[in-house]
Protein backbone atom coordinates (compact mmCIF):
# COMPACT_ATOMS: atom_id res chain seq x y z
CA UNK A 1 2.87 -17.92 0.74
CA UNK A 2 0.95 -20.17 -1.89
CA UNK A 3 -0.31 -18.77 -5.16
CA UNK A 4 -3.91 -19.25 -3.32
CA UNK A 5 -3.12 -16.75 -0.84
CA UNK A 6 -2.02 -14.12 -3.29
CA UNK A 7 -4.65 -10.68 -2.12
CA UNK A 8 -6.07 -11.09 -5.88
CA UNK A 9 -7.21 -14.67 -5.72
CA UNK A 10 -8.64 -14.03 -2.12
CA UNK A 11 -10.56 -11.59 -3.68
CA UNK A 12 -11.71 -13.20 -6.48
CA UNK A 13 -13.11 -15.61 -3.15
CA UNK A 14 -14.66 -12.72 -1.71
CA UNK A 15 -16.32 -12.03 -4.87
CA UNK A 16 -17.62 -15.12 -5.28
CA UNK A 17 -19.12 -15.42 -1.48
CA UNK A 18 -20.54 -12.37 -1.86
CA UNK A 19 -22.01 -12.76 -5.54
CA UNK A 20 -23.61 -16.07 -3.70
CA UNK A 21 -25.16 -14.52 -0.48
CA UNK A 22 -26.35 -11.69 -2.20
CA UNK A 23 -28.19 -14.12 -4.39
CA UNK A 24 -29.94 -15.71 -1.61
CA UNK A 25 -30.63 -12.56 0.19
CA UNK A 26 -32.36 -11.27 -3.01
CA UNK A 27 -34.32 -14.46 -3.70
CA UNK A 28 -35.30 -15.09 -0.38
CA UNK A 29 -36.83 -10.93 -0.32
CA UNK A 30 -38.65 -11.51 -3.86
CA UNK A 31 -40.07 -14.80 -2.99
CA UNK A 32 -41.31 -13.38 0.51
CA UNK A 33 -42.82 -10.71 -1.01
CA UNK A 34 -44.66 -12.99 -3.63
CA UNK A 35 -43.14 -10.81 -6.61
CA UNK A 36 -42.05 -12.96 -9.70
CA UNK A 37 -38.23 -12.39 -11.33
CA UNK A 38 -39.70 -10.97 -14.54
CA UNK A 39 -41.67 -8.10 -12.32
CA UNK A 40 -38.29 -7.89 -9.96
CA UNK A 41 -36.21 -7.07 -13.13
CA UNK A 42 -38.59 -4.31 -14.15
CA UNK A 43 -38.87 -2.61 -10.73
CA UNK A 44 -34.94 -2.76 -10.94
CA UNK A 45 -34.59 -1.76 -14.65
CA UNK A 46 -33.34 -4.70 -15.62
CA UNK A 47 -33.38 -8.05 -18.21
CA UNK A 48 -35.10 -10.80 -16.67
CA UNK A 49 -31.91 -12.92 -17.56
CA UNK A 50 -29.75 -10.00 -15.32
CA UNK A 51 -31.97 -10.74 -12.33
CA UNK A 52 -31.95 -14.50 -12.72
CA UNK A 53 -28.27 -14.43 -12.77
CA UNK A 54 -27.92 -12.00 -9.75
CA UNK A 55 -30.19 -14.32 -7.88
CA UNK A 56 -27.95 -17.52 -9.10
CA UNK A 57 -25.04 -15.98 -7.72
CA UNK A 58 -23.36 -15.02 -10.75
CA UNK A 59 -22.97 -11.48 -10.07
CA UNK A 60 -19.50 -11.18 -9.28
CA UNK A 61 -19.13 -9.03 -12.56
CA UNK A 62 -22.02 -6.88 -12.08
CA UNK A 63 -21.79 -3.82 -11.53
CA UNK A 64 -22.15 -1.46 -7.86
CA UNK A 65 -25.12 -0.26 -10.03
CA UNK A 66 -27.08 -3.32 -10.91
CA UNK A 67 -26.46 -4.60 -7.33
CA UNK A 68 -28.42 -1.50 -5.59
CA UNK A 69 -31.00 -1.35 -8.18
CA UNK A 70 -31.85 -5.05 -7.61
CA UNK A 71 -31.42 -4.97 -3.84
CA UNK A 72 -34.05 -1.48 -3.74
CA UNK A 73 -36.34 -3.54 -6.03
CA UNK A 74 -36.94 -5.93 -3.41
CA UNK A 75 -37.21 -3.23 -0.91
CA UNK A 76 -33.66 -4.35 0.95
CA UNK A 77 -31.28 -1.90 1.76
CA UNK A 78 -27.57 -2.15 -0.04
CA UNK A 79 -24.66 -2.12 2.00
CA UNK A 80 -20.65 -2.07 1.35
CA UNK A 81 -18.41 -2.11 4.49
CA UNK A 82 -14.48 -2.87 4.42
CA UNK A 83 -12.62 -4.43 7.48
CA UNK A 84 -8.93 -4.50 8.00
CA UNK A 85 -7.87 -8.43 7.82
CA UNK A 86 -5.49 -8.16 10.94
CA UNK A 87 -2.78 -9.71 8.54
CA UNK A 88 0.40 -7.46 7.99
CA UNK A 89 -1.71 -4.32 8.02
CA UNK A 90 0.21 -2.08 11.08
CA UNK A 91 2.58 0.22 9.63
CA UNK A 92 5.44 1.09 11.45
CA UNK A 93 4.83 4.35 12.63
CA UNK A 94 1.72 2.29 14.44
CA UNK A 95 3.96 -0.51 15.63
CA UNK A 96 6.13 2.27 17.05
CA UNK A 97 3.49 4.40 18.71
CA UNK A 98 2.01 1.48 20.18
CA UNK A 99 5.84 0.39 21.96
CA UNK A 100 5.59 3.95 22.95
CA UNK A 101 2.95 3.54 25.15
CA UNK A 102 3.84 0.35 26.89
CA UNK A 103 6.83 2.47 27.54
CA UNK A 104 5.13 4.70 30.31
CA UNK A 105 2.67 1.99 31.55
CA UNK A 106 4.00 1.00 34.89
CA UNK A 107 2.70 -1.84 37.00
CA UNK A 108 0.62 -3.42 37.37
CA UNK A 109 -1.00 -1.70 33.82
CA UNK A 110 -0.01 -4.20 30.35
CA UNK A 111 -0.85 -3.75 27.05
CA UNK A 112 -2.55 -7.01 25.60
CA UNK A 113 -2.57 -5.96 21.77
CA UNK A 114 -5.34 -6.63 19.46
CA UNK A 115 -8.45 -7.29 21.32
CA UNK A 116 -10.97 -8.45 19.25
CA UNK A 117 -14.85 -6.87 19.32
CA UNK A 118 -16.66 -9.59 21.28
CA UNK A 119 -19.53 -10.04 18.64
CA UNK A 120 -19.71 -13.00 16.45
CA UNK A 121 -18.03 -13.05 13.20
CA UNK A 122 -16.98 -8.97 13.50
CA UNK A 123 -13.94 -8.82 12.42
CA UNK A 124 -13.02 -5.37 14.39
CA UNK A 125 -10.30 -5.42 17.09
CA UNK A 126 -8.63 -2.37 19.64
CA UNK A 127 -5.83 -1.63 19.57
CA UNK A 128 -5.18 -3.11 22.96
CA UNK A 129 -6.44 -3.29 26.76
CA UNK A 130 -4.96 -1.92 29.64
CA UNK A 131 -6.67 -3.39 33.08
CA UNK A 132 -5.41 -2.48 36.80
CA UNK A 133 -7.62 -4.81 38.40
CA UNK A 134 -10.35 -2.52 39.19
CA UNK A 135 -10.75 -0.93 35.55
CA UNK A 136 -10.13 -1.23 32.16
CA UNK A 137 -9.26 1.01 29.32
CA UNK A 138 -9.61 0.33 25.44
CA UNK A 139 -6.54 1.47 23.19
CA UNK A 140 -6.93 2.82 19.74
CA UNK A 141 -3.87 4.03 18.11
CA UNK A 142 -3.58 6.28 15.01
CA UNK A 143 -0.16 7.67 13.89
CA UNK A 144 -1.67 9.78 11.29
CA UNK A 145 -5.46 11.30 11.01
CA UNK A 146 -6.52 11.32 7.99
CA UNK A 147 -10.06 11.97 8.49
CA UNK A 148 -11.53 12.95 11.99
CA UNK A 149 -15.34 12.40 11.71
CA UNK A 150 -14.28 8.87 10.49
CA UNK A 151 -11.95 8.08 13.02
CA UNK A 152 -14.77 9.15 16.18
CA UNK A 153 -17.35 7.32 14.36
CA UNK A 154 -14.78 4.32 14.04
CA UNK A 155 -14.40 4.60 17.67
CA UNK A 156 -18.04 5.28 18.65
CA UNK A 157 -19.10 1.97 16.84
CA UNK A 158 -16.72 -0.54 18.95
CA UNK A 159 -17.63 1.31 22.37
CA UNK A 160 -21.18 0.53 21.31
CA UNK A 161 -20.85 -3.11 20.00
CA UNK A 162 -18.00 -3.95 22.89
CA UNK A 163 -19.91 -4.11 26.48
CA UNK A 164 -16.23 -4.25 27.62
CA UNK A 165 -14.60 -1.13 26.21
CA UNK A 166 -14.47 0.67 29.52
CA UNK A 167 -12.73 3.93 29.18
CA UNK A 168 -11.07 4.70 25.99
CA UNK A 169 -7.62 6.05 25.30
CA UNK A 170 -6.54 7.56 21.86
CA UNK A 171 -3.49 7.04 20.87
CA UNK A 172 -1.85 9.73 18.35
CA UNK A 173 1.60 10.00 16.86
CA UNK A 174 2.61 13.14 18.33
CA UNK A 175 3.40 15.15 14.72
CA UNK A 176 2.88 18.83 13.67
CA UNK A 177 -0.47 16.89 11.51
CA UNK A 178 -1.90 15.30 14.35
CA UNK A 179 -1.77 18.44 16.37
CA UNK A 180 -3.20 20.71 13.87
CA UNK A 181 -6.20 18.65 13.40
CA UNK A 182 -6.63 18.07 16.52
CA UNK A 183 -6.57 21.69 17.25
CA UNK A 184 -9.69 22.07 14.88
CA UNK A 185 -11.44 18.48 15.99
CA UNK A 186 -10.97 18.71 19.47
CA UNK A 187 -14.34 19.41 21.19
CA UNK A 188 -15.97 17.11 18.87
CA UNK A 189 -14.06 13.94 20.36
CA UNK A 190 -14.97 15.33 24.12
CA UNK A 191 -17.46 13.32 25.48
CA UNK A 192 -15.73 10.31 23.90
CA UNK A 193 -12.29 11.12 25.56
CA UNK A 194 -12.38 13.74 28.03
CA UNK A 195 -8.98 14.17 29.29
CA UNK A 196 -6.29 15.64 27.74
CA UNK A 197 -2.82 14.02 27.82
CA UNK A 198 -1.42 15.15 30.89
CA UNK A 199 -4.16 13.49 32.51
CA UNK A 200 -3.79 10.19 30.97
CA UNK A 201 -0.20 9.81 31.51
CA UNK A 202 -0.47 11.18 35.31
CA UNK A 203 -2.31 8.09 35.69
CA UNK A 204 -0.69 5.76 33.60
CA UNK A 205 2.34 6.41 35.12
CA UNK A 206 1.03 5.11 38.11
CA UNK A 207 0.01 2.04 37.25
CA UNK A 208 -3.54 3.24 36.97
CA UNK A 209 -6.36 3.31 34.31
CA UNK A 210 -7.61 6.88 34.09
CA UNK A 211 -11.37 7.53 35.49
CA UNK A 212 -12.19 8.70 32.15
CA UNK A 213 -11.70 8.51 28.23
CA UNK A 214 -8.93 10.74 26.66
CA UNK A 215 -6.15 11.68 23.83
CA UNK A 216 -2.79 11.58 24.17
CA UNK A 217 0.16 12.16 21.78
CA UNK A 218 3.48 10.04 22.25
């Protein structure tokens, strides 16, 4: 690995992209709406010489602050998402539950891992696919839930933005954790994923794609 691909001097990259196109974005807004820098900064409650050097894309320093209160000052609407980079970010325990599953797949059901979301520069990837031929099922695996409403709304947002999802299959690590909250969560990932594990694996097992969405713990 170089000293350019330490995570630190990628991210002072990132910074730098980002101070840039947030620049443009806010320039382009102002200009549009025919509002000059020095009426911009006092909308946003700031110096004129803040604003001019948010809009010259030096505002990797600024602050979360100063970002928002520029961006609502020219009527845009801030946002902040993260994306895993796909680069040395599976843990183990996710490595493991994933082998787990291609354990009980029989033929002619394979797991192709990391399936990207087919949308242009989205970064997002399942899991993995299953296919029998006639139908295809989305993998998502999780060894540990942290946080449940995240997780479904994770999940929601590729079966919207992927036209191929088909049915999808949640994988859990099958720990004393993962049950309890699913105990409480349960209902609220139904219409999502159905069937319960028996279910899925009846299928799988044969070499078939379940007719519908569902949870299972290996």
């Amino acid at each position: 690995m170089s000293i350019r691909e330490r995570p630190a001097d990628v991210g002072r990259e990132d910074a730098s992209r980002l101070a840039t196109e947030f620049g443009r974005e806010l320039r382009i807004a102002r200009r549009a709406a025919g509002v000059s820098q020095a009426t911009l900064a006092t909308r946003a409650a700031m110096s004129d010489s803040q604003l001019s050097r948010l809009e010259r894309g030096r505002s990797s320093r600024a602050t979360l602050d100063q970002l928002c209160r520029a961006a609502r000052a020219a009527e845009l609407r801030p946002s902040l998402r993260l994306y895993p980079t796909g680069v040395s970010i599976r843990d183990h325990a996710q490595l493991a539950l994933l082998g787990r599953l291609e354990a009980v797949l029989a033929p002619p059901l394979r797991l192709r891992r990391e399936v990207p979301i087919p949308l242009h520069g989205d970064p997002r990837a399942w899991d993995g696919r299953i296919t029998d031929g006639r139908r295809s099922a989305s993998i998502e695996g999780e060894s540990k839930i942290v946080d449940a409403q995240a997780l479904q709304r994770r999940v929601e947002a590729k079966i919207r933005d992927d036209p191929d999802a088909g049915v999808v299959i949640l994988v859990l690590n099958r720990t004393a954790h993962n049950r309890a909250v699913l105990r409480v969560h349960r209902e609220a990932f139904r219409l999502m994923a159905p069937l319960d594990g028996g279910r899925i694996l009846f299928h799988l097992r044969r070499g078939e794609v379940p007719p519908a969405g569902g949870i299972v713990m290996l």
